[in-house]
C-alpha atoms as a PDB file:
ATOM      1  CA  UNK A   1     -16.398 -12.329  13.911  1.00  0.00           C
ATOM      2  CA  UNK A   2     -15.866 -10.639  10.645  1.00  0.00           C
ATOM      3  CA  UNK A   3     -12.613  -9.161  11.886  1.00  0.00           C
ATOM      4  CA  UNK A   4     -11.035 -11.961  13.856  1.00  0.00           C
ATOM      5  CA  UNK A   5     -11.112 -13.795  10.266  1.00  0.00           C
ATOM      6  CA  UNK A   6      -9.708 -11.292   9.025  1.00  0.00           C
ATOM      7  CA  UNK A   7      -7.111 -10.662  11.217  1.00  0.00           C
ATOM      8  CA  UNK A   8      -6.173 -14.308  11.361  1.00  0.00           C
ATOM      9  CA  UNK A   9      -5.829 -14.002   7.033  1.00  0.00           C
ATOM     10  CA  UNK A  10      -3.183 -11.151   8.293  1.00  0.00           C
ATOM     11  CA  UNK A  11      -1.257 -13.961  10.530  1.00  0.00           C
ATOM     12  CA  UNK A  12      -1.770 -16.431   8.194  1.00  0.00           C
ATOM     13  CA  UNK A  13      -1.281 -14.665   4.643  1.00  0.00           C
ATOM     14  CA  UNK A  14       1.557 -16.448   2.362  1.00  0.00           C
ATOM     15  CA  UNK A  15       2.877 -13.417   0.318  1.00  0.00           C
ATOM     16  CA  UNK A  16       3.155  -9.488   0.809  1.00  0.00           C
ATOM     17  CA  UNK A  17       0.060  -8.704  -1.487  1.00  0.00           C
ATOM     18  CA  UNK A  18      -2.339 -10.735   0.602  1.00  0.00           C
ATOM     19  CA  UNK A  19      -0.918  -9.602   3.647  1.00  0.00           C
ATOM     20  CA  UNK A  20      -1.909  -6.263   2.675  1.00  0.00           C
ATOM     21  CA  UNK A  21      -5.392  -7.138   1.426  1.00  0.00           C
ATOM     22  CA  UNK A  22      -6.057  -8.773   4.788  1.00  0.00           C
ATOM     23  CA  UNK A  23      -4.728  -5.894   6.465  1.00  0.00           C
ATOM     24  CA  UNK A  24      -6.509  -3.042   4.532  1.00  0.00           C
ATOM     25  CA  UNK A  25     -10.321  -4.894   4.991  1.00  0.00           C
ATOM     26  CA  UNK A  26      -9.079  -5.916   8.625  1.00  0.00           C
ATOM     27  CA  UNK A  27      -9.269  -2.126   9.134  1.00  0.00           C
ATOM     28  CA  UNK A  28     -12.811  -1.380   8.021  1.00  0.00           C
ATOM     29  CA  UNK A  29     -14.769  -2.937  11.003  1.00  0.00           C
ATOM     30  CA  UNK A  30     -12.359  -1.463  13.721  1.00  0.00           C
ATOM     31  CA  UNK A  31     -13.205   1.804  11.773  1.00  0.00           C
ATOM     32  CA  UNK A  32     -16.839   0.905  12.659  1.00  0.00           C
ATOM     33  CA  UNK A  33     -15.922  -0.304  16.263  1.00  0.00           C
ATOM     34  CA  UNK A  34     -14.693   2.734  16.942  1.00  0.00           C
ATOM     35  CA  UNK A  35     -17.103   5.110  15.247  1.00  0.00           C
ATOM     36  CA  UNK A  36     -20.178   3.121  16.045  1.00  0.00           C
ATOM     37  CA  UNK A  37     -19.350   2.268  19.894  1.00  0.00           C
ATOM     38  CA  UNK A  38     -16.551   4.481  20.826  1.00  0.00           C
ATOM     39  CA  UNK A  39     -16.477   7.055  23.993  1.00  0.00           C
ATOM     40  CA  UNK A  40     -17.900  10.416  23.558  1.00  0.00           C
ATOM     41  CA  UNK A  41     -14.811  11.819  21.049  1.00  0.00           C
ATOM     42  CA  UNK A  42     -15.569   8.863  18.774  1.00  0.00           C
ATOM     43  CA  UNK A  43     -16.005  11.114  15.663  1.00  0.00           C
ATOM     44  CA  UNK A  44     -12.284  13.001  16.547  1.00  0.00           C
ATOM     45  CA  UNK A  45     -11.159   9.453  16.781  1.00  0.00           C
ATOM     46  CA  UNK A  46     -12.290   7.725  14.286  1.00  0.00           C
ATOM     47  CA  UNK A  47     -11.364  10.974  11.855  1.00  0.00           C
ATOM     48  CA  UNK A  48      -7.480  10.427  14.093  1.00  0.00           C
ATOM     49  CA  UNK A  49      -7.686   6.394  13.409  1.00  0.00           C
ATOM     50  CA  UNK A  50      -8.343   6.776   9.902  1.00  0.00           C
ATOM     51  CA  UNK A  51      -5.388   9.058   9.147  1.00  0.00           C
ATOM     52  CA  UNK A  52      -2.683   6.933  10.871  1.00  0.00           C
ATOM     53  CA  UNK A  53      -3.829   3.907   9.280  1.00  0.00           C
ATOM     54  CA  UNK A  54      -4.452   5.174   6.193  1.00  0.00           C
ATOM     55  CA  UNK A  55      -0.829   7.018   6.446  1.00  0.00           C
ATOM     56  CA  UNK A  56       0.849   3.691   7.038  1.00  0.00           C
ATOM     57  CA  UNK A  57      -0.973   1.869   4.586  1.00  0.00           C
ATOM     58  CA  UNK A  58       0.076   3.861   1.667  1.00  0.00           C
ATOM     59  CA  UNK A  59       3.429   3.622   2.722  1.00  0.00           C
ATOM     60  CA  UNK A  60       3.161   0.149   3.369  1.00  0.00           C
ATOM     61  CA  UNK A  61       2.042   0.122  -0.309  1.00  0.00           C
ATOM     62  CA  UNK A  62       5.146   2.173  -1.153  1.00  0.00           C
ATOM     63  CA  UNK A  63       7.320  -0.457  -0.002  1.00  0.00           C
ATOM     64  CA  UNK A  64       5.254  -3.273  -1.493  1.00  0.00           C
ATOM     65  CA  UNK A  65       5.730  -1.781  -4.785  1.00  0.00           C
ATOM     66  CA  UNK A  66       9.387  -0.558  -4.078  1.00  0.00           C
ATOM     67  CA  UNK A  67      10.647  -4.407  -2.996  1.00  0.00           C
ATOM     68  CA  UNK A  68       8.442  -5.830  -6.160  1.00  0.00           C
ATOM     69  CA  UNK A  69      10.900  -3.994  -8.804  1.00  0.00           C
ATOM     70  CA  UNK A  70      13.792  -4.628  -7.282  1.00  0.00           C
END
């Protein structure tokens, strides 16, 4: 439940800044999903989740900060 209302604040955020709010916390529980009830390599990907997303993020943040000084 926690994620679906955060993942609707994603769809439904205004500006870039909450956009990326919503999508950084969206993030935490499928971290959890996937560590908590994933398949037997859970921990390899979980550790594999969290370095794409985290990868994209900061250059999501990159850009964020790029298009606000310009």
């Amino acid at each position: 439940l926690i994620m679906e209302g955060l993942m609707n604040g994603v769809f439904a955020a205004l500006d870039a800044v909450l956009f990326y709010v919503f999508w950084e916390a969206m993030l935490i529980p499928m971290f959890l999903i996937i560590g908590i009830w994933g398949g037997p390599r859970r921990v390899y990907a979980t550790i594999k989740f969290f370095l794409y997303t985290f990868l994209g993020s900061v250059f999501m943040l990159v850009a964020l900060i790029y298009m606000y000084f310009q």
